[in-house]
N, C-alpha and C. Protein backbone atom coordinates (compact mmCIF):
# COMPACT_ATOMS: atom_id res chain seq x y z
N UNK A 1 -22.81 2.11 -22.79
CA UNK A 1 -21.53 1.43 -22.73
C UNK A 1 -20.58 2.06 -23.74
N UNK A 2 -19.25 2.41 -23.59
CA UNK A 2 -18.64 3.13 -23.77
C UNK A 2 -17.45 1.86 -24.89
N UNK A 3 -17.17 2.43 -25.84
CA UNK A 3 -15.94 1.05 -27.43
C UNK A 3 -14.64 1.64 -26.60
N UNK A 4 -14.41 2.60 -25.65
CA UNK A 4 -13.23 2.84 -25.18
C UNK A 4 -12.95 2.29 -24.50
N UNK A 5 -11.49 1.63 -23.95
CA UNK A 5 -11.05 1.30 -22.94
C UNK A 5 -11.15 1.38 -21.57
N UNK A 6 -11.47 0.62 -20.56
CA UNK A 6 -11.35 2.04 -19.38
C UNK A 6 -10.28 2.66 -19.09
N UNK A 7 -10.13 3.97 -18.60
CA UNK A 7 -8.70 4.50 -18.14
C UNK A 7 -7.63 3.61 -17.51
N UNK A 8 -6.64 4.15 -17.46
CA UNK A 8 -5.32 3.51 -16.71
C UNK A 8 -5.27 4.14 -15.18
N UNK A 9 -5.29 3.70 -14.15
CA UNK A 9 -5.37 4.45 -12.90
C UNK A 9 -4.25 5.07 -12.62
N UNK A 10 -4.33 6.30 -12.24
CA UNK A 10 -3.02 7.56 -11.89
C UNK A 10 -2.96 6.94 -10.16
N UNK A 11 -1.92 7.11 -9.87
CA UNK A 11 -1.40 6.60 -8.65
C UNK A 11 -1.21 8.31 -8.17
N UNK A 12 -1.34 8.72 -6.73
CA UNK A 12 -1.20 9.53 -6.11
C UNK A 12 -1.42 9.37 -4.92
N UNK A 13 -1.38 10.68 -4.10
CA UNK A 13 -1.12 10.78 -2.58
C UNK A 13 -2.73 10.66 -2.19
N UNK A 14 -3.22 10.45 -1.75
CA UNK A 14 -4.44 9.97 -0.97
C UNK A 14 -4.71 11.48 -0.79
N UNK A 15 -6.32 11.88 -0.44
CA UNK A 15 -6.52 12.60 0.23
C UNK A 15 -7.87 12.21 1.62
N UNK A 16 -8.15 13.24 2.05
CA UNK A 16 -9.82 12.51 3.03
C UNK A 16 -10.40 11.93 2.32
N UNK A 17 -10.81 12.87 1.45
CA UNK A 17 -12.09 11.89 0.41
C UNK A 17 -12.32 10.48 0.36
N UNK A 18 -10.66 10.33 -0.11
CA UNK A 18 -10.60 8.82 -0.44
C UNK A 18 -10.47 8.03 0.81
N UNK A 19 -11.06 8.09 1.90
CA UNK A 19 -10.64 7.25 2.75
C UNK A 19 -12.02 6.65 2.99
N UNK A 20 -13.10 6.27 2.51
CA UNK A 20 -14.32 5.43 2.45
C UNK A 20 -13.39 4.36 1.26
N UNK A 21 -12.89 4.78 0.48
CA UNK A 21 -12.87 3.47 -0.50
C UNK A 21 -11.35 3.00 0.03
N UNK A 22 -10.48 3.77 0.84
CA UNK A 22 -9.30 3.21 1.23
C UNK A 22 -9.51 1.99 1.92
N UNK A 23 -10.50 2.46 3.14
CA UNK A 23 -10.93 1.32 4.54
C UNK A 23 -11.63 0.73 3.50
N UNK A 24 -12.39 0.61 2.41
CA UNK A 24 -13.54 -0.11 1.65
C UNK A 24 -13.03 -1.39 1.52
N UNK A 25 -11.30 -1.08 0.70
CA UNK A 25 -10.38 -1.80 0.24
C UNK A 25 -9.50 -2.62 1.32
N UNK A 26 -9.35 -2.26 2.60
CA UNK A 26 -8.48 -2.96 3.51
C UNK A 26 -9.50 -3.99 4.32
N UNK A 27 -11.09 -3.49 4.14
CA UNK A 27 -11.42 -4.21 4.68
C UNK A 27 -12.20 -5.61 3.64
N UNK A 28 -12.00 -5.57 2.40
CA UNK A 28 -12.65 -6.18 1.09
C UNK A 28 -11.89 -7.84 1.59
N UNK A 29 -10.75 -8.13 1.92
CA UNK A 29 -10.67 -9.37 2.24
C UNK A 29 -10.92 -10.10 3.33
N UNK A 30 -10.50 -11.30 3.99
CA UNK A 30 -10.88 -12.00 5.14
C UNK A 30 -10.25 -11.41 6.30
N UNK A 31 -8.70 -11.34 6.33
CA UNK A 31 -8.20 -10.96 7.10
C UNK A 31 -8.68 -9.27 7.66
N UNK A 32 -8.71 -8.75 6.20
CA UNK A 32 -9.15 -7.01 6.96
C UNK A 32 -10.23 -7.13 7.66
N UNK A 33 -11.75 -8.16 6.83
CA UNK A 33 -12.55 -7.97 7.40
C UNK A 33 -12.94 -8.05 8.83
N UNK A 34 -12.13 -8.26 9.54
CA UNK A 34 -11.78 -9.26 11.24
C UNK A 34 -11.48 -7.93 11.72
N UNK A 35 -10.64 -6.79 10.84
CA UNK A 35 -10.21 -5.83 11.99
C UNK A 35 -10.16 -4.31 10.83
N UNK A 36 -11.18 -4.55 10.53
CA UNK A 36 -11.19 -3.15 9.93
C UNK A 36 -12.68 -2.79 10.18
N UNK A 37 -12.80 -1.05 10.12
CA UNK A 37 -14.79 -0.99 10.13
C UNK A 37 -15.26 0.11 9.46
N UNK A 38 -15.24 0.05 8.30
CA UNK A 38 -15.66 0.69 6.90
C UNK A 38 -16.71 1.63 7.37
N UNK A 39 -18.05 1.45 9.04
CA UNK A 39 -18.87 2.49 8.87
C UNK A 39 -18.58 3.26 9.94
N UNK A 40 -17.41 3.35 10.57
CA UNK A 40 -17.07 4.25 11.45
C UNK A 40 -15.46 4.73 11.00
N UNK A 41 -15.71 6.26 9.92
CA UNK A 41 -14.49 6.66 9.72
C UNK A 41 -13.69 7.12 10.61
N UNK A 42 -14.36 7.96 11.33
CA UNK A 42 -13.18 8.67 12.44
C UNK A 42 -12.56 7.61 13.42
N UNK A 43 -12.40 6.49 13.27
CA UNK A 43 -11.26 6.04 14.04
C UNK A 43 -10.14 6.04 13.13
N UNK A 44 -10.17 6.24 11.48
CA UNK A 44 -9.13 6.88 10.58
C UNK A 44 -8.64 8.13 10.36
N UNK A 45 -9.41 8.86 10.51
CA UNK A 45 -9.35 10.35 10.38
C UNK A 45 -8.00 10.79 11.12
N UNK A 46 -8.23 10.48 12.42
CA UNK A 46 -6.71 11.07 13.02
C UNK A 46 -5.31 10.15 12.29
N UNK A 47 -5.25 8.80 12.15
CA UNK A 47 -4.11 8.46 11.68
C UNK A 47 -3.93 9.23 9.82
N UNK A 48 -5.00 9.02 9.08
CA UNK A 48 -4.77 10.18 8.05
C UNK A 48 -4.30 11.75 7.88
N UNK A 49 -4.58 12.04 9.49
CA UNK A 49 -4.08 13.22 9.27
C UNK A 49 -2.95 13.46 10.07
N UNK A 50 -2.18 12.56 10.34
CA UNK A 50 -1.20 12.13 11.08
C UNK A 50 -0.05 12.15 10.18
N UNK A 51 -0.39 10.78 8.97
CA UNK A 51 0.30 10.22 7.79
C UNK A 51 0.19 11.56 6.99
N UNK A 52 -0.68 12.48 6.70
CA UNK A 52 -0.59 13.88 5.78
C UNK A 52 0.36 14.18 6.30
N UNK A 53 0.53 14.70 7.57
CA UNK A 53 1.65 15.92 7.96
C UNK A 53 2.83 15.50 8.21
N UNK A 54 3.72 14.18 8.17
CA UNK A 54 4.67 13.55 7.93
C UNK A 54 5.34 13.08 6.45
N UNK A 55 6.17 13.90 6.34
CA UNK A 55 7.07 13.86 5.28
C UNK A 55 7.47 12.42 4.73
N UNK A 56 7.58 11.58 5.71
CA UNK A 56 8.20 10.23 5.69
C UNK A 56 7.18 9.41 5.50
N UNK A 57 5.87 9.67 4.91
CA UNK A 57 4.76 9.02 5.02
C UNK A 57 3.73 9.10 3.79
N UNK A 58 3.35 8.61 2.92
CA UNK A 58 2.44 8.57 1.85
C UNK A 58 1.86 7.47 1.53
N UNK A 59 0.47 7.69 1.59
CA UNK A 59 -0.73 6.92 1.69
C UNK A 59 -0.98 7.12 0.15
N UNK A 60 -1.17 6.70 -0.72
CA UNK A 60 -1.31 6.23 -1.62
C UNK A 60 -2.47 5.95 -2.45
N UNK A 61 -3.10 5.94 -3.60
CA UNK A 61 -4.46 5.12 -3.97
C UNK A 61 -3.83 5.22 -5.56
N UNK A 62 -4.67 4.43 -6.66
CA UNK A 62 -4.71 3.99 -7.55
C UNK A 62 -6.49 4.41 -7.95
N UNK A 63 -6.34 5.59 -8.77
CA UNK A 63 -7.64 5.92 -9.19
C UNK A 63 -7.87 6.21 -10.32
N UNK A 64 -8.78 5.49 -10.83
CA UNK A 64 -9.06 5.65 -12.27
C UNK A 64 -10.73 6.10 -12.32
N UNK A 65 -10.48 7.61 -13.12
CA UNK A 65 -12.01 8.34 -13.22
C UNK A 65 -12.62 8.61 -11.98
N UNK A 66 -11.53 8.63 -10.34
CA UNK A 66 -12.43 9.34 -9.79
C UNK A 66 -12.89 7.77 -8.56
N UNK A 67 -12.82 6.29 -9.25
CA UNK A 67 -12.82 5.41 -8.77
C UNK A 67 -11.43 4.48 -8.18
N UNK A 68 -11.21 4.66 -6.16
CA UNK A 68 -9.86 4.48 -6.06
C UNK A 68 -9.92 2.47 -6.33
N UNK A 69 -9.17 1.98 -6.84
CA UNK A 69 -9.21 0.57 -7.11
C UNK A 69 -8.07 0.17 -6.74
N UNK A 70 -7.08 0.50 -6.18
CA UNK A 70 -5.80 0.10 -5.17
C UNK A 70 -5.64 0.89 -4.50
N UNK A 71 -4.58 0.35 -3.15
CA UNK A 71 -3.74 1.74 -2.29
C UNK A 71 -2.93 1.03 -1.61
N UNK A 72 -1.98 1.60 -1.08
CA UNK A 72 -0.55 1.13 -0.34
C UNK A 72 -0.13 2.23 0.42
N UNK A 73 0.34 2.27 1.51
CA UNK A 73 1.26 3.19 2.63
C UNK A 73 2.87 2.90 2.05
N UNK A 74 3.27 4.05 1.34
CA UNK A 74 4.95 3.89 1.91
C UNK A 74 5.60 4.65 2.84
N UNK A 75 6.05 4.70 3.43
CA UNK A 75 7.03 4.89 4.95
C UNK A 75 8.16 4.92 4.71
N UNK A 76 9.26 6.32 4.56
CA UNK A 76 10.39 6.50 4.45
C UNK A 76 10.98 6.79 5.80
N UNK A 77 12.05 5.53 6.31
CA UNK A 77 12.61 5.44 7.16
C UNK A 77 13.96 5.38 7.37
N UNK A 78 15.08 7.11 7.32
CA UNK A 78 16.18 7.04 7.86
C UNK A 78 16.67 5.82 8.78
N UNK A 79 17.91 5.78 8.93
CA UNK A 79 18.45 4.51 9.34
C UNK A 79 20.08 4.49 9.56
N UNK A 80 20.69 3.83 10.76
CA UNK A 80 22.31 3.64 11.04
C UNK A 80 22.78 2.70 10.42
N UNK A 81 21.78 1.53 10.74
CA UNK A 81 22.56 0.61 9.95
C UNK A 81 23.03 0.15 8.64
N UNK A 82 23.40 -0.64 7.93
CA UNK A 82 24.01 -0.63 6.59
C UNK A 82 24.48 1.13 5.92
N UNK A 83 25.20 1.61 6.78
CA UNK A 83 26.52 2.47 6.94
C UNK A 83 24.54 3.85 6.64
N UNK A 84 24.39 3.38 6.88
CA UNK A 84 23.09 4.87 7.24
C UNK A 84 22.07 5.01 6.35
N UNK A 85 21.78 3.62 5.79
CA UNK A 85 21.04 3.29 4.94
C UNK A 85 19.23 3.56 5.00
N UNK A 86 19.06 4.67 4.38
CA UNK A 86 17.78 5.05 4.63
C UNK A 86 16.69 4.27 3.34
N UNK A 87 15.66 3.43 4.36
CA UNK A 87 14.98 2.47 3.55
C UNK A 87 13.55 2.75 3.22
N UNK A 88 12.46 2.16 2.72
CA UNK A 88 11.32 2.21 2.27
C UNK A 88 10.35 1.17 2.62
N UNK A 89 9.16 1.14 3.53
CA UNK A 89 8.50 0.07 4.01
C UNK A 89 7.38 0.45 3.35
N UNK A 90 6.34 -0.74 2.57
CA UNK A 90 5.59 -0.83 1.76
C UNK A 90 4.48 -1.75 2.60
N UNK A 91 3.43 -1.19 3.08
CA UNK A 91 2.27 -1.41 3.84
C UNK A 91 1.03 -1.69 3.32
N UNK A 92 -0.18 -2.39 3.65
CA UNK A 92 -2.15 -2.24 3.62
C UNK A 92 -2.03 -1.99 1.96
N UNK A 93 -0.58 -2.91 1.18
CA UNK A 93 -1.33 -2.84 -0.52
C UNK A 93 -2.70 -4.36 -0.70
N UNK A 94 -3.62 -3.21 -1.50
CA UNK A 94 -4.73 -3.69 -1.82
C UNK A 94 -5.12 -3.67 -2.69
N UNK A 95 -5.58 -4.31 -3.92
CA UNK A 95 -6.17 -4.48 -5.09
C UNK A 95 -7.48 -4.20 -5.12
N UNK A 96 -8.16 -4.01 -5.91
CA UNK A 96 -9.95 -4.06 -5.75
C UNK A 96 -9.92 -5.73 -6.66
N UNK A 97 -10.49 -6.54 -5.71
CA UNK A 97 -10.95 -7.82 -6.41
C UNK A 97 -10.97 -7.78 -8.03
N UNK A 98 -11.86 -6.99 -8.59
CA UNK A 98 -12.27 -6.97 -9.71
C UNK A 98 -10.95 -6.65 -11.13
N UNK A 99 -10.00 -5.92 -10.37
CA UNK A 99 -9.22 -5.11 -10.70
C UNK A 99 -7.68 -6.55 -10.76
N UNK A 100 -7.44 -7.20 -10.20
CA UNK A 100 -6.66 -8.52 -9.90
C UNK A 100 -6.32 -9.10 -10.88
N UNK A 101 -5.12 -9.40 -11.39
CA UNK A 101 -4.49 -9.97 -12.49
C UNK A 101 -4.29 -8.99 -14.00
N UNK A 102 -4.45 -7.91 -13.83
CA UNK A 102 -4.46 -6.94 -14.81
C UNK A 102 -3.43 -6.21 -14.61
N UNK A 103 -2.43 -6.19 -14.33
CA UNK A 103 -0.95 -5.66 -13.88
C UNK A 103 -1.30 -4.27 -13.04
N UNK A 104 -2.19 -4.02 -12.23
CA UNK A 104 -2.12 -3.07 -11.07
C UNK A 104 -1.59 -3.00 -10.05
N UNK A 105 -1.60 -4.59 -9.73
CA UNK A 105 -0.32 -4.65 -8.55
C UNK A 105 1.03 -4.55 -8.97
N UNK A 106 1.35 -4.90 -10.02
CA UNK A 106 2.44 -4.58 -10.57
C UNK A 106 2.91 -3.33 -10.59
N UNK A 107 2.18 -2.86 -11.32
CA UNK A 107 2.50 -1.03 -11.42
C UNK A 107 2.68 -0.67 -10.34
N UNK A 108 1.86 -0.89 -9.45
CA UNK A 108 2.06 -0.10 -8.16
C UNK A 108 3.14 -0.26 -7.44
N UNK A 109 3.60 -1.41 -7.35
CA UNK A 109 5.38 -1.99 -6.80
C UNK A 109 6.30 -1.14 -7.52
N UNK A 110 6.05 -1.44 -9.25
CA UNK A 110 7.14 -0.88 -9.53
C UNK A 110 7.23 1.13 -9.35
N UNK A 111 6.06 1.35 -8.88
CA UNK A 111 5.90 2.94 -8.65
C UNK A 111 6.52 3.36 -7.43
N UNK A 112 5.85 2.37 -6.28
CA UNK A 112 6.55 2.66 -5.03
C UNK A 112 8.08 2.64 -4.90
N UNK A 113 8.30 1.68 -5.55
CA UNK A 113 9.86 1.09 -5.92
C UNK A 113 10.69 2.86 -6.38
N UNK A 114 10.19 2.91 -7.33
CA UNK A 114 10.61 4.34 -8.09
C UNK A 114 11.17 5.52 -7.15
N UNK A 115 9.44 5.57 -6.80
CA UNK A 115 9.44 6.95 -5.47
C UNK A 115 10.01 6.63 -4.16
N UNK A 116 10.11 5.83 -4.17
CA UNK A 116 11.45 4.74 -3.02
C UNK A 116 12.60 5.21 -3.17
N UNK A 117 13.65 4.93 -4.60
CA UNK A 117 14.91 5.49 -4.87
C UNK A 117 14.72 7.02 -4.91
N UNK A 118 13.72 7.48 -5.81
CA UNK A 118 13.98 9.34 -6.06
C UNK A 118 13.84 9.74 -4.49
N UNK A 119 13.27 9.01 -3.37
CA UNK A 119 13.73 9.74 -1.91
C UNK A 119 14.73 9.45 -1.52
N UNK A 120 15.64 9.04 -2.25
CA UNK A 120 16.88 8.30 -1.55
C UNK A 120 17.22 7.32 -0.66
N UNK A 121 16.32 6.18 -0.70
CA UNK A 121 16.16 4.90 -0.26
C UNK A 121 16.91 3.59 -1.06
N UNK A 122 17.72 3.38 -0.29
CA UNK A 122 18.64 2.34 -0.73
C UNK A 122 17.94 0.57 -0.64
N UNK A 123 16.84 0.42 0.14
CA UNK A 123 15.83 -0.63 -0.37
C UNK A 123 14.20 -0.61 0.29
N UNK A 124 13.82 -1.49 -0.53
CA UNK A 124 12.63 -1.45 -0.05
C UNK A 124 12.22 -2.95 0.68
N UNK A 125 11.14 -2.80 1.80
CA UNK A 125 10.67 -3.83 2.03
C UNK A 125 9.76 -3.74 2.27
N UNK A 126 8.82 -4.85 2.84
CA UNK A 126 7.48 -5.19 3.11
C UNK A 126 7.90 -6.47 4.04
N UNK A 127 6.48 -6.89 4.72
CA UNK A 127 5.56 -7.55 5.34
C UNK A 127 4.38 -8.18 4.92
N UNK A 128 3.91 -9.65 4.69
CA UNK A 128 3.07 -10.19 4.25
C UNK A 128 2.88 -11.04 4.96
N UNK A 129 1.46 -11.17 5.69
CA UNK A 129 0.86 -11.90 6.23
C UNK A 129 1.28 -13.79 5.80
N UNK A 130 1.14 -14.33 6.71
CA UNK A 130 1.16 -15.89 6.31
C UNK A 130 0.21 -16.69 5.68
N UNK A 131 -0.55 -16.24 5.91
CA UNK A 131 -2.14 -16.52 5.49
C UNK A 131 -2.14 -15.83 3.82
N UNK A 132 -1.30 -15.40 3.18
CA UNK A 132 -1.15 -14.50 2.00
C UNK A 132 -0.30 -15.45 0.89
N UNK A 133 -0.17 -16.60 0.87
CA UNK A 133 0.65 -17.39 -0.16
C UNK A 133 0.50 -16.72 -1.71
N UNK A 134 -0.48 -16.37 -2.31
CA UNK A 134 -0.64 -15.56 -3.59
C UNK A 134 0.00 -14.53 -3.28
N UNK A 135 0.09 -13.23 -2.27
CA UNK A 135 0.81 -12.14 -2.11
C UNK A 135 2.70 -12.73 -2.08
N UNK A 136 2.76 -13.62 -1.46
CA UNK A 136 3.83 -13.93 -1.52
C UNK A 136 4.60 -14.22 -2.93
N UNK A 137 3.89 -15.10 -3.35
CA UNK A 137 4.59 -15.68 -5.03
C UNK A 137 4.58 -14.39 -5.81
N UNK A 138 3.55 -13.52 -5.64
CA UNK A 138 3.48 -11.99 -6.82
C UNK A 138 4.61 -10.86 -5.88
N UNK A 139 4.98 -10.89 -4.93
CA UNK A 139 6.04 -9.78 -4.17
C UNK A 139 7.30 -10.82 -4.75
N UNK A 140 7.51 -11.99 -4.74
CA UNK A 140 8.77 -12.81 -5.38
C UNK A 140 8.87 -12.47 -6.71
N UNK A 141 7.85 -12.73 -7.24
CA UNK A 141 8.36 -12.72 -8.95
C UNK A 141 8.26 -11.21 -9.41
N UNK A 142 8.02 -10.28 -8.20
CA UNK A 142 8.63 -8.80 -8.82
C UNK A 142 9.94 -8.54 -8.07
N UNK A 143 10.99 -9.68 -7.47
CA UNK A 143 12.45 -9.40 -6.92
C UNK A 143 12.37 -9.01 -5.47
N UNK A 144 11.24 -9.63 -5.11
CA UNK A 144 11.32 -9.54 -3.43
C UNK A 144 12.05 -10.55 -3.08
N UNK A 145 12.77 -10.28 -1.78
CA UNK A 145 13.52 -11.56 -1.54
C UNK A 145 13.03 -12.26 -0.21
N UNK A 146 12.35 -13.05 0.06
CA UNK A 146 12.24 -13.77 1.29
C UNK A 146 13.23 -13.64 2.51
N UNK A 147 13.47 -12.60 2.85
CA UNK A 147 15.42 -12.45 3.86
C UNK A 147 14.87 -12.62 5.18
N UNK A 148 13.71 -12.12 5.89
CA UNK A 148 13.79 -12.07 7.28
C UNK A 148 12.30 -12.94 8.14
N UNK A 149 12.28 -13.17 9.08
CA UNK A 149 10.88 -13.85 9.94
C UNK A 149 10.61 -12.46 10.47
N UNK A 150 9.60 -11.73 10.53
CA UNK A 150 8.91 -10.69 11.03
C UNK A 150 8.54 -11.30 12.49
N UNK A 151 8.01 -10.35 13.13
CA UNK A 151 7.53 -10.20 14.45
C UNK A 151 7.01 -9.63 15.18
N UNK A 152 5.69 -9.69 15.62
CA UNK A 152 5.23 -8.37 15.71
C UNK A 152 4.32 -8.93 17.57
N UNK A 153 4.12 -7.61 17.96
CA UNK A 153 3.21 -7.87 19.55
C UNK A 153 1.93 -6.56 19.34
N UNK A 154 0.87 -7.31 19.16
CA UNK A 154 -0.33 -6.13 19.50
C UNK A 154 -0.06 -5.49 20.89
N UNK A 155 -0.09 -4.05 20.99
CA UNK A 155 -0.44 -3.11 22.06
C UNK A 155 -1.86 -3.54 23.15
N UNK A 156 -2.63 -3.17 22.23
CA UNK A 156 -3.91 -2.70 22.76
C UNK A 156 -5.25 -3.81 21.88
């Protein structure tokens, strides 16, 4: 056992590797667990390498020593409206249980937030499940604003 601290996790662009502990992480709660499947990667593989080769797209993790313990999708999306207002959608953020209440979710908002403006994104938003009342109160008290009812129709 180590009198040092553990590291601070470096936030970066995802690569393959990390996509056992990405799905690990989306599927770690109730809701993922219903529709995520941690032992069959290649139904990820193509959307990862989808999200790589799109500019407007970064998959994300929070890794400290090698161990990823968060991740989030941001999605830079040109736009007409609000006079051509190109925005930032913030997706699948996940904490590692263990990792929860230690300002990681924090950091990570205010990171995405960051790399949000330096692409020239005039705001950011998200989507949070209903079933998510804790996600809700922690996206508020970092200046999210409650503005719209989402809506969504499964495909397939």
């Amino acid at each position: 056992m180590s009198d040092f601290p553990p590291a601070e996790p470096i936030l970066r662009d995802a690569t393959a590797a990390d996509l056992p502990a990405i799905v690990g992480l989306l599927a770690e709660d109730k809701l993922g667990a219903t529709r995520e499947s941690p032992d069959d990667l290649s139904l990820y593989l193509a959307a990862f390498a989808e999200i790589e080769a799109d500019p407007n797209q970064r998959l994300v993790v929070a890794d400290r020593d090698g161990e990823i313990v968060g991740t989030f999708q941001l999605t830079y999306i040109p736009g007409i409206s609000h006079r051509g207002l190109k925005r930032a959608v913030i997706e699948a953020v996940r904490v590692a249980a263990a990792e929860r209440g230690n300002g990681l979710g924090s950091r990570m908002m205010t990171w995405a937030i960051a790399e949000s403006r330096a692409a020239g994104c005039g705001m950011v938003q998200l989507t949070s499940h209903t079933e998510r009342p804790d996600a809700h109160r922690f996206y508020e008290r970092l200046g999210f604003v409650p503005s719209h009812i989402g809506f969504k129709i499964k495909l397939s």
